[in-house]
N, C-alpha and C. Protein backbone atom coordinates (compact mmCIF):
# COMPACT_ATOMS: atom_id res chain seq x y z
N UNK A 1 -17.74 129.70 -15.85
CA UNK A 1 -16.49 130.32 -15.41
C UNK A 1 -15.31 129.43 -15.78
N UNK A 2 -14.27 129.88 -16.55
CA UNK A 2 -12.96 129.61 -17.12
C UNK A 2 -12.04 129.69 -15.48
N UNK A 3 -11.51 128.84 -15.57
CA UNK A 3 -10.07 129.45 -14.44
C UNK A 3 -8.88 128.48 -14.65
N UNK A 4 -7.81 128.98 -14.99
CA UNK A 4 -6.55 128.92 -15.48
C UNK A 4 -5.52 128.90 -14.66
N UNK A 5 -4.86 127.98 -14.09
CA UNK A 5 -3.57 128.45 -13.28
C UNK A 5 -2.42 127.68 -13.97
N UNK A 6 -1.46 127.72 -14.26
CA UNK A 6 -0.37 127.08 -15.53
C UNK A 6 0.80 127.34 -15.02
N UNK A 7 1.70 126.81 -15.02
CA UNK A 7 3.48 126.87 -15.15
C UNK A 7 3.96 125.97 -16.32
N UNK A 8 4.66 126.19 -16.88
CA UNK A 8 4.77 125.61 -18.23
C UNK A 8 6.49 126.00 -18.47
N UNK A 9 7.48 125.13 -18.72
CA UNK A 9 8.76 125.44 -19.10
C UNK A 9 8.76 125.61 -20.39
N UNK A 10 9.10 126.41 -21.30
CA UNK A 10 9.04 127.05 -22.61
C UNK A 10 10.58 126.97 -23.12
N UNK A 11 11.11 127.04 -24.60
CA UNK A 11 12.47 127.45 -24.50
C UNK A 11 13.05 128.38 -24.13
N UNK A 12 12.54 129.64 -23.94
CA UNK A 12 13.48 131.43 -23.61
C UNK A 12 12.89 131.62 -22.02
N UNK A 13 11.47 130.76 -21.31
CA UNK A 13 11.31 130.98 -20.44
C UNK A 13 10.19 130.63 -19.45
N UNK A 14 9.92 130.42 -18.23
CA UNK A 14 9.06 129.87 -18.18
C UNK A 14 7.34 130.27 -18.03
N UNK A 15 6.52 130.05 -18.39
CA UNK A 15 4.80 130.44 -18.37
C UNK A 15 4.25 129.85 -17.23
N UNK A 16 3.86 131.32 -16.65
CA UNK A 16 3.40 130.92 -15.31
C UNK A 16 1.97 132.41 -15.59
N UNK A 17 1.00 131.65 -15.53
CA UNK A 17 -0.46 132.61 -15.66
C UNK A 17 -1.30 131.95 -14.29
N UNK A 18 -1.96 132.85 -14.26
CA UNK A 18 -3.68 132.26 -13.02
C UNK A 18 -4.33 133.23 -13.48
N UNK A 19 -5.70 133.25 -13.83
CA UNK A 19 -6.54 134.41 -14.24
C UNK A 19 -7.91 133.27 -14.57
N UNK A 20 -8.93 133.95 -14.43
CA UNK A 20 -10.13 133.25 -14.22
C UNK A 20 -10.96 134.41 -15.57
N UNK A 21 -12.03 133.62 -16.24
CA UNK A 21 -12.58 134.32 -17.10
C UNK A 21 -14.38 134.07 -16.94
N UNK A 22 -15.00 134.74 -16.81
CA UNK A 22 -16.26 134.91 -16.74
C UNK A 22 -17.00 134.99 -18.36
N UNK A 23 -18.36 134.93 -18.49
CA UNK A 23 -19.10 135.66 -19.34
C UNK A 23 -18.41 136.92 -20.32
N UNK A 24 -17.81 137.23 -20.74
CA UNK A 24 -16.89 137.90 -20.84
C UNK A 24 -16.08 138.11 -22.17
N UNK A 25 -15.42 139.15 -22.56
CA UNK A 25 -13.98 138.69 -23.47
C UNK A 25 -12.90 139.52 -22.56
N UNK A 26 -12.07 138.67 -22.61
CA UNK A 26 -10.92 138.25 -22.19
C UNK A 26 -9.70 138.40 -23.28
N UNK A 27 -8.94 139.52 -23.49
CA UNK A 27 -7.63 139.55 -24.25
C UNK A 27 -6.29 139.54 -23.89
N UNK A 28 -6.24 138.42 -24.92
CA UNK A 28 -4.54 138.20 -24.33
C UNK A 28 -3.74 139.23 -25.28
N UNK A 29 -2.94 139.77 -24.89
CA UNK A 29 -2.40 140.79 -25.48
C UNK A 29 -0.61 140.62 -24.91
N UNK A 30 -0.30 140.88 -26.40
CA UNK A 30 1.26 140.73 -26.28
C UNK A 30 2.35 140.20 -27.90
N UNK A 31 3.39 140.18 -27.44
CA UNK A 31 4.08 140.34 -28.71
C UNK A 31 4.26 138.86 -28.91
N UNK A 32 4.80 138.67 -30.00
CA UNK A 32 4.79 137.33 -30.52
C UNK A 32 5.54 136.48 -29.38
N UNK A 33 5.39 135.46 -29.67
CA UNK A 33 6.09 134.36 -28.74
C UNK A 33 6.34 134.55 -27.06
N UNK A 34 5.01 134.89 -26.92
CA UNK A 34 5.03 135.59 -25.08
C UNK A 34 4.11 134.54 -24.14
N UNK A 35 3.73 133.31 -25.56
CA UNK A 35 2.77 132.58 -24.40
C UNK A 35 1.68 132.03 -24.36
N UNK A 36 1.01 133.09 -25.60
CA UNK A 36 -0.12 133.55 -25.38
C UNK A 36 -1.09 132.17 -26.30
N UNK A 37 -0.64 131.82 -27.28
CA UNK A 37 -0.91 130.78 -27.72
C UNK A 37 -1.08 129.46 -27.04
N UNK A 38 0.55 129.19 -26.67
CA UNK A 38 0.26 128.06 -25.59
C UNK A 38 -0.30 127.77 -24.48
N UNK A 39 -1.28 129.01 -24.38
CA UNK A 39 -2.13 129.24 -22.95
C UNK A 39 -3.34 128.43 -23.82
N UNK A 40 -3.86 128.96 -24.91
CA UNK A 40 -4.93 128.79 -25.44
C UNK A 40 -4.81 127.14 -25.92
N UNK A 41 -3.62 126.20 -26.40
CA UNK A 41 -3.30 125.01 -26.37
C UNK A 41 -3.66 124.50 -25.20
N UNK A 42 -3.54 124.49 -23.94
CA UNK A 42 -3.26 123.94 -22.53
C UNK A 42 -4.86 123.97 -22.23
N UNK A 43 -5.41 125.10 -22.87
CA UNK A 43 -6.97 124.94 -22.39
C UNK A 43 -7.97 124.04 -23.30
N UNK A 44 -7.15 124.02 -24.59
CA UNK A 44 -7.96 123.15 -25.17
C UNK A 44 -7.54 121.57 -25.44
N UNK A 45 -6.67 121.52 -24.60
CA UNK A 45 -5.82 119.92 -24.24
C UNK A 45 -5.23 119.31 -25.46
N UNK A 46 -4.56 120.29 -26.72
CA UNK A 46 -3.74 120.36 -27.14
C UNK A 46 -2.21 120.19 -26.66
N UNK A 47 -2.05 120.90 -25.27
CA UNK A 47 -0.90 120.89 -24.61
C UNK A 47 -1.30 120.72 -23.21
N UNK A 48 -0.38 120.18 -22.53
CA UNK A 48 -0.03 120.28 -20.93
C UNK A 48 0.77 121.15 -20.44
N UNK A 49 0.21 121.76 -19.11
CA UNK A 49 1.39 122.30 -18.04
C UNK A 49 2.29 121.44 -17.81
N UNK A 50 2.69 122.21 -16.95
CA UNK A 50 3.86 121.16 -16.18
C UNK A 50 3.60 121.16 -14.47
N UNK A 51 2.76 122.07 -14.46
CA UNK A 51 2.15 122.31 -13.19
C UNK A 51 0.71 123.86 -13.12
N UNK A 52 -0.55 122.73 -12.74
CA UNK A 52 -1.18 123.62 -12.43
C UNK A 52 -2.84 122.90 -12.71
N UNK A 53 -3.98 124.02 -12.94
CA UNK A 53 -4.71 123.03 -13.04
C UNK A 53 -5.90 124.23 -13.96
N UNK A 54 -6.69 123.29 -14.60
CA UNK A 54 -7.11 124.09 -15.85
C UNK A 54 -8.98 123.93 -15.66
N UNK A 55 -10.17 124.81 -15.18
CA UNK A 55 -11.26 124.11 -14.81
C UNK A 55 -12.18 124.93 -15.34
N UNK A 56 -13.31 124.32 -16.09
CA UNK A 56 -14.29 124.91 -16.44
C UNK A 56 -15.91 124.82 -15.91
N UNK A 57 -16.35 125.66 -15.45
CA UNK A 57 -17.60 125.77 -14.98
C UNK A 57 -18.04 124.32 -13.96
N UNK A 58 -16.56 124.40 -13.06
CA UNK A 58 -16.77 123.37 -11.87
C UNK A 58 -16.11 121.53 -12.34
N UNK A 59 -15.44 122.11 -13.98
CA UNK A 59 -14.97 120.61 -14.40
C UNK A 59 -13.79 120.59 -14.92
N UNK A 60 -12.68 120.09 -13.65
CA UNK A 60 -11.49 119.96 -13.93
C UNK A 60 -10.98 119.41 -15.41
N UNK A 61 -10.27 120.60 -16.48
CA UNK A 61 -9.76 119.56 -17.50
C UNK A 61 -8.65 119.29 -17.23
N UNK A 62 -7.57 120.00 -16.64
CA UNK A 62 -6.13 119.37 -16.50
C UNK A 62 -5.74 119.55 -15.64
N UNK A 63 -5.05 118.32 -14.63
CA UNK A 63 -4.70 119.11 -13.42
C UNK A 63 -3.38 118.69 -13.73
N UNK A 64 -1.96 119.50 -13.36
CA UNK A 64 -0.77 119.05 -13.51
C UNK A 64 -0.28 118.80 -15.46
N UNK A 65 0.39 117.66 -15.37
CA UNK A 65 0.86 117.16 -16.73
C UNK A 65 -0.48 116.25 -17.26
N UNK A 66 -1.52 115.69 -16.59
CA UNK A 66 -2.66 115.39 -16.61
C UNK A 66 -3.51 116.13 -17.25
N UNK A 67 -4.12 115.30 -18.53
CA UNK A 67 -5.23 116.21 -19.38
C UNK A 67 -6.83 114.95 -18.65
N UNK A 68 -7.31 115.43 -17.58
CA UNK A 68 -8.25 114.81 -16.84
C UNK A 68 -9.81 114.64 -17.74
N UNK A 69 -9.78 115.66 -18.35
CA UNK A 69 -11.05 115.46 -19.45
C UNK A 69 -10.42 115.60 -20.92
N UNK A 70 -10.45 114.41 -21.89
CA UNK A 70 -9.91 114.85 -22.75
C UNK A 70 -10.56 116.14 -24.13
N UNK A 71 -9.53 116.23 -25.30
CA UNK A 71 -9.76 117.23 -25.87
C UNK A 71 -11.24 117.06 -26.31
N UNK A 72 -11.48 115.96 -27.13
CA UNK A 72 -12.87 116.29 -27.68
C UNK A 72 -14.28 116.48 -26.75
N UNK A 73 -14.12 116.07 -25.48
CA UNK A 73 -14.98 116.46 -24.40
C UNK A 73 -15.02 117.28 -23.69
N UNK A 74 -14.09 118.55 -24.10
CA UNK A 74 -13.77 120.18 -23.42
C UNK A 74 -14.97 120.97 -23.80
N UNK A 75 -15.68 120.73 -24.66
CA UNK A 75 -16.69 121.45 -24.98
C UNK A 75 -16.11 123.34 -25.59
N UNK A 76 -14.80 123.33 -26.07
CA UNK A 76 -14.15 124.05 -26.42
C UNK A 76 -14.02 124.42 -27.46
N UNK A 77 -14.25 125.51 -28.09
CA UNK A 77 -14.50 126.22 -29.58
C UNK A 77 -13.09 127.04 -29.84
N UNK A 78 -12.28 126.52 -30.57
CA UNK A 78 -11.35 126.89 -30.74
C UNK A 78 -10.97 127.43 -32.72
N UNK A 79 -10.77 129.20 -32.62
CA UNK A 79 -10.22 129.26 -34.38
C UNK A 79 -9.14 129.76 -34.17
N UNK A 80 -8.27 128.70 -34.92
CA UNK A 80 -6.86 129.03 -35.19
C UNK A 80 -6.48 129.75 -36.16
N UNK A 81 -5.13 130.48 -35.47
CA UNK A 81 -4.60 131.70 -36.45
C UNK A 81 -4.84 131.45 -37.87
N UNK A 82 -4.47 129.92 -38.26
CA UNK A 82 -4.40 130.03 -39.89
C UNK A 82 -6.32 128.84 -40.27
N UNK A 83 -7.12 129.05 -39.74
CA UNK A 83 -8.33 128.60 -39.53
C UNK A 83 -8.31 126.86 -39.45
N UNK A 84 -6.94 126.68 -39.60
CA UNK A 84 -7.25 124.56 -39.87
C UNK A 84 -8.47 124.07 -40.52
N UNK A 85 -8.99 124.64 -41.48
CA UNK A 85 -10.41 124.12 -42.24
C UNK A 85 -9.82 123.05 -42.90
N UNK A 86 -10.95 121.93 -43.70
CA UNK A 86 -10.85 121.33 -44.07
C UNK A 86 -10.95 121.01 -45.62
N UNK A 87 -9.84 121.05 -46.48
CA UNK A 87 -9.54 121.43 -47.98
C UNK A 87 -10.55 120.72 -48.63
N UNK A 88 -10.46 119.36 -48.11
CA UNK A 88 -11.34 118.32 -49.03
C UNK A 88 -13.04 118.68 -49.07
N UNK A 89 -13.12 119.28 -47.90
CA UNK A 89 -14.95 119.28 -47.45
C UNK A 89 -15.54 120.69 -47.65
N UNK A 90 -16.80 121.10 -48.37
CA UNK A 90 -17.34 121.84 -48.26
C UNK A 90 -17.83 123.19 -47.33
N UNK A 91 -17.87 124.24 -47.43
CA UNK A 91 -18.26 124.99 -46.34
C UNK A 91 -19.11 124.21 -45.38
N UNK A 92 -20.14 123.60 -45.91
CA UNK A 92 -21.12 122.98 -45.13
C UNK A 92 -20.83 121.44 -44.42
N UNK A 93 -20.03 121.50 -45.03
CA UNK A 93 -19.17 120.07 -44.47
C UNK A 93 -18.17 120.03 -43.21
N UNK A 94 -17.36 121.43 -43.65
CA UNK A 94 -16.71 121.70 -42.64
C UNK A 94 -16.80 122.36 -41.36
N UNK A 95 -18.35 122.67 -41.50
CA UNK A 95 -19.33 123.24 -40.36
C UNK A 95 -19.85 122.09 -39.59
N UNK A 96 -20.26 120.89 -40.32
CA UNK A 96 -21.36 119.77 -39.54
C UNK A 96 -20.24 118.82 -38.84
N UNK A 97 -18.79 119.17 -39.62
CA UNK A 97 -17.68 118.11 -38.69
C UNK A 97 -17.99 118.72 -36.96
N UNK A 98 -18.32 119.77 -36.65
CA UNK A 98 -18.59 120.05 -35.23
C UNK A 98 -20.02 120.43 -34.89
N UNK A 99 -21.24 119.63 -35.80
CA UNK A 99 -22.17 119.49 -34.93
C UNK A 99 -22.95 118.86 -36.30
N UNK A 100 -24.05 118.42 -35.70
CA UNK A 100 -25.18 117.60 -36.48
C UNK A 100 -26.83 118.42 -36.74
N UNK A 101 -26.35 119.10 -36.05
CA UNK A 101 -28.12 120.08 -35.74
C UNK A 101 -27.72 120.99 -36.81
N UNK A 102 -28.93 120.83 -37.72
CA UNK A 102 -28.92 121.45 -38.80
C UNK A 102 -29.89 122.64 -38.64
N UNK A 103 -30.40 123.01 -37.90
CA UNK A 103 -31.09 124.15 -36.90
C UNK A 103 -30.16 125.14 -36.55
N UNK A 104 -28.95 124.76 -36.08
CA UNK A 104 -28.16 125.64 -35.26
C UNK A 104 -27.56 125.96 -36.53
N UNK A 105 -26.89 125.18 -37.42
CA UNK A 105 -25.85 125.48 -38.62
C UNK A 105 -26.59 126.89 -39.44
N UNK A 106 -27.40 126.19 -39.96
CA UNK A 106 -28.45 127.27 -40.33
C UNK A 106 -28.41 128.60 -39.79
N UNK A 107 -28.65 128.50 -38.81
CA UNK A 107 -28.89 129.96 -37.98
C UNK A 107 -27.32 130.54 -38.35
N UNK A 108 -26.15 129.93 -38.06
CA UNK A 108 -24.85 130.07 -38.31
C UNK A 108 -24.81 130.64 -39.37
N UNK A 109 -24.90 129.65 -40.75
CA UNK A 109 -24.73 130.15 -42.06
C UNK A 109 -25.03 131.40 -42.21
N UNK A 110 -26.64 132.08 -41.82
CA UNK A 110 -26.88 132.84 -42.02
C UNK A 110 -26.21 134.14 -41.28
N UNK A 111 -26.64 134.14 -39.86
CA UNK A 111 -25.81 135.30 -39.26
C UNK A 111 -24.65 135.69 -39.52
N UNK A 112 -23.66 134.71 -39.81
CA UNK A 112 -21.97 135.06 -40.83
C UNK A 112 -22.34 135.35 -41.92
N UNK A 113 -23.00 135.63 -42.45
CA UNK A 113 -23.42 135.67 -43.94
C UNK A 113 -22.71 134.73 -44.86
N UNK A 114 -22.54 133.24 -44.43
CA UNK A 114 -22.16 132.65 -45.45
C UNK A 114 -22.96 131.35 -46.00
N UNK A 115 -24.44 131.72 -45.99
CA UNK A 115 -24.72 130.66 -46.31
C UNK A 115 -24.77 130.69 -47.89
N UNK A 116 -24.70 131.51 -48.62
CA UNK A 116 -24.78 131.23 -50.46
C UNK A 116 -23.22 130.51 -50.59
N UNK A 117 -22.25 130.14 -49.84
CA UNK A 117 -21.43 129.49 -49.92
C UNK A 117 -21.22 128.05 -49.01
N UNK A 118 -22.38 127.59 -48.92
CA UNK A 118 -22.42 126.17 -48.60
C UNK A 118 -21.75 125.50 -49.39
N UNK A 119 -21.76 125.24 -50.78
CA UNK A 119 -21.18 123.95 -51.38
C UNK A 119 -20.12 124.20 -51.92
N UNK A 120 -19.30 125.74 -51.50
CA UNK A 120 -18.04 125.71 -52.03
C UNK A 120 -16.95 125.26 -51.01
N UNK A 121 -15.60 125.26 -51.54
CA UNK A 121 -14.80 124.69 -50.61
C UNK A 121 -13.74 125.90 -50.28
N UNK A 122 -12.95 125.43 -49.17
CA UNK A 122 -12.05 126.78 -49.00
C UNK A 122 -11.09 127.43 -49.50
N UNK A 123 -11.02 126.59 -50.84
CA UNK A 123 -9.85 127.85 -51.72
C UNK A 123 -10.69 128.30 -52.51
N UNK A 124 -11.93 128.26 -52.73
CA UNK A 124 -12.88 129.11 -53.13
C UNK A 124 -13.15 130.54 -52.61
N UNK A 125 -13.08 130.74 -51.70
CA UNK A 125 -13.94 131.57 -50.87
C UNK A 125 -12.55 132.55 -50.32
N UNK A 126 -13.01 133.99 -49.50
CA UNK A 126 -11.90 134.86 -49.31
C UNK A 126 -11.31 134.76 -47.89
N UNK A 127 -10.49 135.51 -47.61
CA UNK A 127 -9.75 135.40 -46.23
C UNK A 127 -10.85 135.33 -44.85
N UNK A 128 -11.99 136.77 -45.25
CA UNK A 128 -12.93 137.53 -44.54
C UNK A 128 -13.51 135.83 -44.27
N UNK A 129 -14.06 135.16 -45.35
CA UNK A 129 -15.00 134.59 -45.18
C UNK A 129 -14.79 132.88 -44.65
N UNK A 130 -13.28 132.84 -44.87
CA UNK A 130 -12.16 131.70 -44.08
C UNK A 130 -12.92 131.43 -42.72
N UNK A 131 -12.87 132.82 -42.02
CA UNK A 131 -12.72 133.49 -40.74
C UNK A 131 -14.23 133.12 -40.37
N UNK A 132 -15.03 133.86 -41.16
CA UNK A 132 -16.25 133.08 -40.65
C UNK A 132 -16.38 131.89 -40.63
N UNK A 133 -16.35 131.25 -41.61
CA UNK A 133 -16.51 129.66 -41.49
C UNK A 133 -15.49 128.93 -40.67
N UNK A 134 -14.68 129.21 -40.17
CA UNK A 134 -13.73 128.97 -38.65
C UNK A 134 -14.70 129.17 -37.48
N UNK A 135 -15.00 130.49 -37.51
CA UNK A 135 -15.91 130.59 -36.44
C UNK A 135 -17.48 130.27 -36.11
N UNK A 136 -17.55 129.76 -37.20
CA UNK A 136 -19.42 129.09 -37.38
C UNK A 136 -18.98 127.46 -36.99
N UNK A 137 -17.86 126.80 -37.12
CA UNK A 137 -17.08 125.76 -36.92
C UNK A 137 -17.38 125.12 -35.76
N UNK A 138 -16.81 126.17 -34.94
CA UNK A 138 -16.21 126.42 -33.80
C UNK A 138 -17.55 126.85 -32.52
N UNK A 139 -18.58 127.41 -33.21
CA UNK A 139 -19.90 127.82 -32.49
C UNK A 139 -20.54 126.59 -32.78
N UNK A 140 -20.56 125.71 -33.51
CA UNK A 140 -21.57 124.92 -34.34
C UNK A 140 -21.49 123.91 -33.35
N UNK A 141 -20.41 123.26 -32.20
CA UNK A 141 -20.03 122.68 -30.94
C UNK A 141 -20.77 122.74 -29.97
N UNK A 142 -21.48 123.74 -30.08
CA UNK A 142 -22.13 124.34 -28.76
C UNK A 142 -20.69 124.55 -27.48
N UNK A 143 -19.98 125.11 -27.56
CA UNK A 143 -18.99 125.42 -26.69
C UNK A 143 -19.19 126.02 -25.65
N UNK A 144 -18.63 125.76 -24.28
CA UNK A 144 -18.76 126.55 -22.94
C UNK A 144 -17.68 127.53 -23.12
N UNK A 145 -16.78 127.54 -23.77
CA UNK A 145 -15.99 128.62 -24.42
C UNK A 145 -15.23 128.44 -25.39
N UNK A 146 -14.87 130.10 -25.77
CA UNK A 146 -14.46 130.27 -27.43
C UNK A 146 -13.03 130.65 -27.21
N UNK A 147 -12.59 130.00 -27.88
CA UNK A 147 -10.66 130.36 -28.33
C UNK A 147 -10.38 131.12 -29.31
N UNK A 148 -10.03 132.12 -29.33
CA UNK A 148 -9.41 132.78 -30.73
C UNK A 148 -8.04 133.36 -30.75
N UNK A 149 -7.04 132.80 -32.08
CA UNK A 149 -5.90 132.56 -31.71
C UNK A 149 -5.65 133.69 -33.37
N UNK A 150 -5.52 135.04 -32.66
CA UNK A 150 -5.33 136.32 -33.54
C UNK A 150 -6.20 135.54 -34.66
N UNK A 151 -7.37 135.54 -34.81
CA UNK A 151 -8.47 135.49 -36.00
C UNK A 151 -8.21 136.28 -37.19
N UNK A 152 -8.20 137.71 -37.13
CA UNK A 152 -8.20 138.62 -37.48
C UNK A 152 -6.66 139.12 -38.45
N UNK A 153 -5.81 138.65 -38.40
CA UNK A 153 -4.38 139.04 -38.58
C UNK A 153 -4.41 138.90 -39.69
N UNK A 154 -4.99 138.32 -40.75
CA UNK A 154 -3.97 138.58 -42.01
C UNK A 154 -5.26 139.05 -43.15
N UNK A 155 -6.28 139.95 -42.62
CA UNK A 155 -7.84 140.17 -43.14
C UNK A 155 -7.03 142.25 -43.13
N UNK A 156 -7.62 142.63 -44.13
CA UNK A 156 -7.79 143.69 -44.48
C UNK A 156 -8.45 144.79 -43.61
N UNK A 157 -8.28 146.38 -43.69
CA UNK A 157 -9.08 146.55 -42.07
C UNK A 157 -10.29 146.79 -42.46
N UNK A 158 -11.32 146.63 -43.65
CA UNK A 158 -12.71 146.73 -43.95
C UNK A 158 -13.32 145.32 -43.13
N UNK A 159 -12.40 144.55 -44.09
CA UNK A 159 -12.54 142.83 -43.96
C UNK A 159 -12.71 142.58 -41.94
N UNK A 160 -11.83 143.50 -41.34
CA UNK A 160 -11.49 142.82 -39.97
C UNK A 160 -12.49 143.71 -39.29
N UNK A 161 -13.05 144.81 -39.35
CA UNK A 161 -14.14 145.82 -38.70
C UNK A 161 -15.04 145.23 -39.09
N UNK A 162 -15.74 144.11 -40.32
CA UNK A 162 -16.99 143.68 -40.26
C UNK A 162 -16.80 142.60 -39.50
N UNK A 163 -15.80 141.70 -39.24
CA UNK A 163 -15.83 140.38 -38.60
C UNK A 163 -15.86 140.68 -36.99
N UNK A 164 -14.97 141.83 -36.77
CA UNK A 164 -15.12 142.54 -35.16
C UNK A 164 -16.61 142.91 -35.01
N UNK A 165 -17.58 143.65 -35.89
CA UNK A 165 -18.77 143.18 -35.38
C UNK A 165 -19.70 142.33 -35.59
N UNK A 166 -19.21 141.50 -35.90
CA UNK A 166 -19.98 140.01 -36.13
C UNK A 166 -19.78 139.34 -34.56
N UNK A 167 -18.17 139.66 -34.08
CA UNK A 167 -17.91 139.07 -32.93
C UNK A 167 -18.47 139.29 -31.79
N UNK A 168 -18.54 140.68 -31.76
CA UNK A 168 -19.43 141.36 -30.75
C UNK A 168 -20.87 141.11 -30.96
N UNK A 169 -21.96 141.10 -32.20
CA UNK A 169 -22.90 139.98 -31.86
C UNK A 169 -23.22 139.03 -31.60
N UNK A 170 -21.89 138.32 -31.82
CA UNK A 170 -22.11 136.57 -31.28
C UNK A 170 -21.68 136.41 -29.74
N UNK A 171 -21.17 137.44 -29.30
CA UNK A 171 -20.74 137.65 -27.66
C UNK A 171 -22.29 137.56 -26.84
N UNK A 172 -22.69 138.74 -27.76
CA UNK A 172 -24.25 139.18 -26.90
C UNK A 172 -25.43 137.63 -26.50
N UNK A 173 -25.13 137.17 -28.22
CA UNK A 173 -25.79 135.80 -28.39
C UNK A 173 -25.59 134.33 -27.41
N UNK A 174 -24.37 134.52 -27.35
CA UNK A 174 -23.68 132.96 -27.25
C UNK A 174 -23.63 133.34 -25.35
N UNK A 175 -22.83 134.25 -25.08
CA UNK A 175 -22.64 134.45 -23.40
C UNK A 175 -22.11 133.48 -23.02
N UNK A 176 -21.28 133.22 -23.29
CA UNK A 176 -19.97 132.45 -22.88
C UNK A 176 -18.36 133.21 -22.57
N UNK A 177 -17.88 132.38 -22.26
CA UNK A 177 -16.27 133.22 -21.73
C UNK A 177 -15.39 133.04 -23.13
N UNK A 178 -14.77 134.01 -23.48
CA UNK A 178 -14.24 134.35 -25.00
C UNK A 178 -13.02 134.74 -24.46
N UNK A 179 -11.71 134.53 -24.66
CA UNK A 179 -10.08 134.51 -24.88
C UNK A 179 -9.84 134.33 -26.05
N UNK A 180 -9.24 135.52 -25.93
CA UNK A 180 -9.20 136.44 -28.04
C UNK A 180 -7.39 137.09 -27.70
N UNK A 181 -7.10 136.10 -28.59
CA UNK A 181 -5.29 136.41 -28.37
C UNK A 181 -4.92 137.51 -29.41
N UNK A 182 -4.60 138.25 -29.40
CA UNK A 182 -4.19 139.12 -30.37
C UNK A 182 -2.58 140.46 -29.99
N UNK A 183 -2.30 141.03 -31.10
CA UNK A 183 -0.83 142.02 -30.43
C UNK A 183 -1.33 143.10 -31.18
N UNK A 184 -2.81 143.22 -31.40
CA UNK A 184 -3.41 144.83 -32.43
C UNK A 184 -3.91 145.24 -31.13
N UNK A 185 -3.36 146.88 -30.26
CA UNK A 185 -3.74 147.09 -29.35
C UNK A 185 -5.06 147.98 -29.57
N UNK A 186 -5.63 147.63 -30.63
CA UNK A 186 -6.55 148.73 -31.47
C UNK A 186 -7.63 147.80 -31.18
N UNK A 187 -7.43 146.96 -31.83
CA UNK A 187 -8.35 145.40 -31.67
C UNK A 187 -8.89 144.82 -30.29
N UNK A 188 -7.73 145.19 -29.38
CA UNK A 188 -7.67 144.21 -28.10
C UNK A 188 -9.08 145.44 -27.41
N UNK A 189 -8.45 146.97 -27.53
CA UNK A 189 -9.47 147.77 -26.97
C UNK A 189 -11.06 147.95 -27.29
N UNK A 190 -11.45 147.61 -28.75
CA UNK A 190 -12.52 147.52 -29.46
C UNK A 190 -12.99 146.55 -28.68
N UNK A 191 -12.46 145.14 -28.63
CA UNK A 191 -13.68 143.60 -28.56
C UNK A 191 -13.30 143.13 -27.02
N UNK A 192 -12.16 144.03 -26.39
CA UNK A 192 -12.09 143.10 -25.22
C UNK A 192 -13.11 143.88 -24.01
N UNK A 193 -13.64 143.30 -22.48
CA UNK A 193 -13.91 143.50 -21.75
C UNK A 193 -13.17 144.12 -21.09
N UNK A 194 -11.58 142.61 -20.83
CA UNK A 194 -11.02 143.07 -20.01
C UNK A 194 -10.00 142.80 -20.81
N UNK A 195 -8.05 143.79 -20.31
CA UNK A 195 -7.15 143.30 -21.39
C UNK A 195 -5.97 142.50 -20.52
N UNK A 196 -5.88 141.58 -20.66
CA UNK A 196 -4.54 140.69 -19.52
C UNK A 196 -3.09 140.78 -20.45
N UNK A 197 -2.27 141.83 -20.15
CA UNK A 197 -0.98 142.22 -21.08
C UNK A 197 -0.06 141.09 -20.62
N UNK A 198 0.80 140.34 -21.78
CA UNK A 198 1.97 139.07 -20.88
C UNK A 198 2.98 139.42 -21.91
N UNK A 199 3.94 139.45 -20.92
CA UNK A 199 5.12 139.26 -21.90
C UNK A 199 6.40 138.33 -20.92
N UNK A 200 6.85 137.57 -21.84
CA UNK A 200 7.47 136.76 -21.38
C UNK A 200 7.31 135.37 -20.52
N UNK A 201 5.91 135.07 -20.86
CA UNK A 201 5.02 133.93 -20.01
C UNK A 201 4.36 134.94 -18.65
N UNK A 202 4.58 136.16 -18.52
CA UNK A 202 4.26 136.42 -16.67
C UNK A 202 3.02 137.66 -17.32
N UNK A 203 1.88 137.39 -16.59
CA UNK A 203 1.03 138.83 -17.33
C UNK A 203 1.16 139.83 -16.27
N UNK A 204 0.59 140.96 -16.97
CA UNK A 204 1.55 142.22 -16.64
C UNK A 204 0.52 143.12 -15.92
């Protein structure tokens, strides 16, 4: 269990959320610059509140301006909007930077379908398949939960309906708490459980 309580001073206004996330997906839904990002920062101790306290499955990570467990010990799977991969390192390289078990990678490679692209690098390879290898990244951690920060946004809609059900098998698989930020209300209804609408830091 995820649980979130935040106040956060922003420039246009201030972010104030509490919402708790289970087993689950969880969508943040809303228009650009509403929050929704820096919610997903604060949980992965990228950023601080300014008041509040941030706890996962009974283990305080932040309480206040306090990041109490730091980032690399959140056990937090996080793919960012523009994937942050790593130019210099191989698909397979940039998979083992978040884990060593070559058991689990494996299983990864394959279920994304990217393992015939192990030894290429990422300006090799296409947007679709960016996205997977972000998210094989990001699973490869063994994470108590998954961050996704609009994954999907700049993928084609063939490209984004196969990765939406890739997601939804790795939901079934993994059973962990999933916060999937996105402003496609098409998207949010397909993969979410539940949908938490915010605009302006306050959800709706």
């Amino acid at each position: 269990m995820l649980y979130v309580q935040l106040r956060k001073k922003l420039s246009h206004f201030t972010l104030d959320v509490d919402f708790q996330v289970g087993n689950e997906t969880v969508i943040l839904f809303g228009p650009s610059g509403s929050g929704k990002t820096t919610i997903l920062n604060c949980i992965a101790g990228l950023d601080a509140p300014d008041q509040g306290k941030i706890e996962l499955n009974k283990v305080v990570l932040t309480k206040d301006k306090q990041l109490i467990t730091s980032t690399p010990k959140r056990q937090v799977g996080y793919v960012f909007q523009d994937y942050a991969l790593f130019p210099h390192k191989t698909i397979l390289e940039n998979i083992k930077y978040g884990s060593s078990d070559d058991s689990l990678i494996n299983h990864l490679l394959t279920i994304l379908k990217i393992d015939h692209l192990r030894s290429q690098y990422p300006h090799q390879i296409s947007g679709g398949e960016k996205q997977r290898l972000a998210l094989a990244r990001a699973l490869a951690a063994k994470p108590d939960v998954l961050l996704l920060d609009e994954p999907f946004s700049s993928l084609d809609e063939r490209t984004k309906y196969e990765c939406h059900s890739e997601l939804l098998r790795l939901k079934q698989e993994w059973n962990i708490p999933i916060i999937l930020v996105t402003h496609d209300s098409k998207e949010a209804e397909q993969l979410g459980d539940r949908i938490l609408s915010i605009e302006k830091g306050k959800l709706e």
